[in-house]
C-alpha atoms as a PDB file:
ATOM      1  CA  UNK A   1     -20.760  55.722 -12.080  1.00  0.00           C
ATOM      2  CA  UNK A   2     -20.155  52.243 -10.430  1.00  0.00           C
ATOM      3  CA  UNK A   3     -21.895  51.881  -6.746  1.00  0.00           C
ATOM      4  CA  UNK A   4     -19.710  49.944  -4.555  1.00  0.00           C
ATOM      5  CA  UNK A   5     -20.520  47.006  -2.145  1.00  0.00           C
ATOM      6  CA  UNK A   6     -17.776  48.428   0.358  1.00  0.00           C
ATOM      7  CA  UNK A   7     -14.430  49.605   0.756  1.00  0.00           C
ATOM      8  CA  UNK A   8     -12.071  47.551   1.929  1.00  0.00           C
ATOM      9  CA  UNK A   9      -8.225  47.794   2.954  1.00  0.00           C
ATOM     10  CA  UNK A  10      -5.884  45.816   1.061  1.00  0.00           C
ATOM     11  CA  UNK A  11      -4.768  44.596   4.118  1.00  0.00           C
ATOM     12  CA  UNK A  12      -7.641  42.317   4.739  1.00  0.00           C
ATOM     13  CA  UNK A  13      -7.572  41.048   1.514  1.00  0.00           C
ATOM     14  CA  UNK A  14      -6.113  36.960   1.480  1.00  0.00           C
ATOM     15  CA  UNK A  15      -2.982  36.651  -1.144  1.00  0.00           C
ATOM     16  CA  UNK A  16      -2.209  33.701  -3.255  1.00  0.00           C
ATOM     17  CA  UNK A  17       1.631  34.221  -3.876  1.00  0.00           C
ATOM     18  CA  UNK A  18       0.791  31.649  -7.508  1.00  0.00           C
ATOM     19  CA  UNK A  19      -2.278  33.410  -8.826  1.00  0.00           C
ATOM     20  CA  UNK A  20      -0.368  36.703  -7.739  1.00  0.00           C
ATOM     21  CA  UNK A  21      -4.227  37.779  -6.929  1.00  0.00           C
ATOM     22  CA  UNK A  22      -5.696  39.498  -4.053  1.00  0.00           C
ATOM     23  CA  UNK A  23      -9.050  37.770  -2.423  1.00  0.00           C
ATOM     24  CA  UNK A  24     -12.073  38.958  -0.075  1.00  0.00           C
ATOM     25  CA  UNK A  25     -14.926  36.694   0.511  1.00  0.00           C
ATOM     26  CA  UNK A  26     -17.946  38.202  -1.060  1.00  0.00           C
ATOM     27  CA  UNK A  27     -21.909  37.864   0.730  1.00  0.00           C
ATOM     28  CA  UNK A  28     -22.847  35.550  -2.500  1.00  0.00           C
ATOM     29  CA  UNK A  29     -20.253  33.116  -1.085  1.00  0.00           C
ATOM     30  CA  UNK A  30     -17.450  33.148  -3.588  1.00  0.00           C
ATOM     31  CA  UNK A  31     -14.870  36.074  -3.814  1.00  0.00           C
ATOM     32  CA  UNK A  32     -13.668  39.573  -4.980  1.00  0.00           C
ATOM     33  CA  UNK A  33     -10.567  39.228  -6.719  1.00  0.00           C
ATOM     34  CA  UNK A  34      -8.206  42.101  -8.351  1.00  0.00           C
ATOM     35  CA  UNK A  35      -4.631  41.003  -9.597  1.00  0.00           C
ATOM     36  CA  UNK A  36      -1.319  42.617  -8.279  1.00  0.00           C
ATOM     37  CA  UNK A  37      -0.615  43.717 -11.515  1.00  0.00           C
ATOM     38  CA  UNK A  38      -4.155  45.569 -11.579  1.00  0.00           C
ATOM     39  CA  UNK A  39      -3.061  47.079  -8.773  1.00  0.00           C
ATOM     40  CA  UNK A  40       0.441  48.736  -9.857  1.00  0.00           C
ATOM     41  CA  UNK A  41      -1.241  49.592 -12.750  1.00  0.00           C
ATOM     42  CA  UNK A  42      -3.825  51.664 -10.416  1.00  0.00           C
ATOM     43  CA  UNK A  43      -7.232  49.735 -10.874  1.00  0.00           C
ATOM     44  CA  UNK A  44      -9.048  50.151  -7.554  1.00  0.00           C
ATOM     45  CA  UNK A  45     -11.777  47.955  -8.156  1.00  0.00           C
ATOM     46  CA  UNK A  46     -12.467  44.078  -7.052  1.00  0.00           C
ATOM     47  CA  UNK A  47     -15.100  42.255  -9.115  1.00  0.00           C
ATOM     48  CA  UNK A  48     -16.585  39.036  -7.839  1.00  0.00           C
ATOM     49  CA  UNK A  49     -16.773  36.473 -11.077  1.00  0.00           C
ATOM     50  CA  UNK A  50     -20.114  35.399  -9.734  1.00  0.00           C
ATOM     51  CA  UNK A  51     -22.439  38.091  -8.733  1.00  0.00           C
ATOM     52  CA  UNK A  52     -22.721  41.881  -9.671  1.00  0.00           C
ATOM     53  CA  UNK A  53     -21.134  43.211  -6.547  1.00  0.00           C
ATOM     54  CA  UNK A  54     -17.997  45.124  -6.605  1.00  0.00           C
ATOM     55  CA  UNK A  55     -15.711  46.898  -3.452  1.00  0.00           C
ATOM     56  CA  UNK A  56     -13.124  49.577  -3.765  1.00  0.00           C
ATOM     57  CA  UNK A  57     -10.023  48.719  -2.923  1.00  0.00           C
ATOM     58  CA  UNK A  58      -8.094  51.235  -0.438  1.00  0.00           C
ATOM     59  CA  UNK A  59      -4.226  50.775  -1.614  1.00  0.00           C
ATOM     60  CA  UNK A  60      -1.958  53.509  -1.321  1.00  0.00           C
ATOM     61  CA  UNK A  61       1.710  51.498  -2.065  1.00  0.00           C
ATOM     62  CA  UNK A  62       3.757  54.925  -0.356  1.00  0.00           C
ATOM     63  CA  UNK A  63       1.519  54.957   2.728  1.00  0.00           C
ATOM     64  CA  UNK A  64       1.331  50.966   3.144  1.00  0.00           C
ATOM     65  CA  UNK A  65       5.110  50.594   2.283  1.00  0.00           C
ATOM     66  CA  UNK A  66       5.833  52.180   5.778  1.00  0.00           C
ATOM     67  CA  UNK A  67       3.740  50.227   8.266  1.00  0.00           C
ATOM     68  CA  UNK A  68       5.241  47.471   9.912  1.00  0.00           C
ATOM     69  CA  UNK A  69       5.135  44.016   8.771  1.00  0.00           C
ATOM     70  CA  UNK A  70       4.350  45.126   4.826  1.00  0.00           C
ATOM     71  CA  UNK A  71       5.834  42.570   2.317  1.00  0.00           C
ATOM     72  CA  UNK A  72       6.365  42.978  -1.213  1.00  0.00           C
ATOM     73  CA  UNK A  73       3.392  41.795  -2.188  1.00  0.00           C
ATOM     74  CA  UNK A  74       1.461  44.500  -0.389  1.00  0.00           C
ATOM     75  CA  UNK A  75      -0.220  42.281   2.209  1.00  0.00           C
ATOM     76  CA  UNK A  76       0.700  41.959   5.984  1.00  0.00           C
ATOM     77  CA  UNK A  77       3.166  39.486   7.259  1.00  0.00           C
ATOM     78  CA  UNK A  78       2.547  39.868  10.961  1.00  0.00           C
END
């Protein structure tokens, strides 16, 4: 059973539109990271590369679809 760091919406996540990868600054000072395609593929799970830490990602595409401002990519444009 994994323990996780947090939970955090994908909405505060930062999204680099070339890497197609979701960030969120871990406490060790680099970053969680989970792939779009991870995430349409239903992984819920952001690993930092440099520490043991991991955060649960709270996606839901049909509930975040609706809000205002959504983009494809499912980060806010607002």
């Amino acid at each position: 059973m994994a323990v996780f760091h947090d939970e955090v919406e994908i909405e505060d996540f930062q999204y680099d539109e070339d890497l197609e990868t979701y960030f969120y600054p871990c406490p060790c000072g680099d970053n969680f990271c989970i792939t779009k395609e991870d995430l349409e593929n239903g992984e819920d799970v952001a690993t930092c590369p440099s520490c043991s830490l991991i955060i649960k990602v709270i996606y839901d595409k049909a509930r975040d679809e609706d809000k205002p401002g959504f983009c494809h990519h499912g980060v806010y444009c607002n």
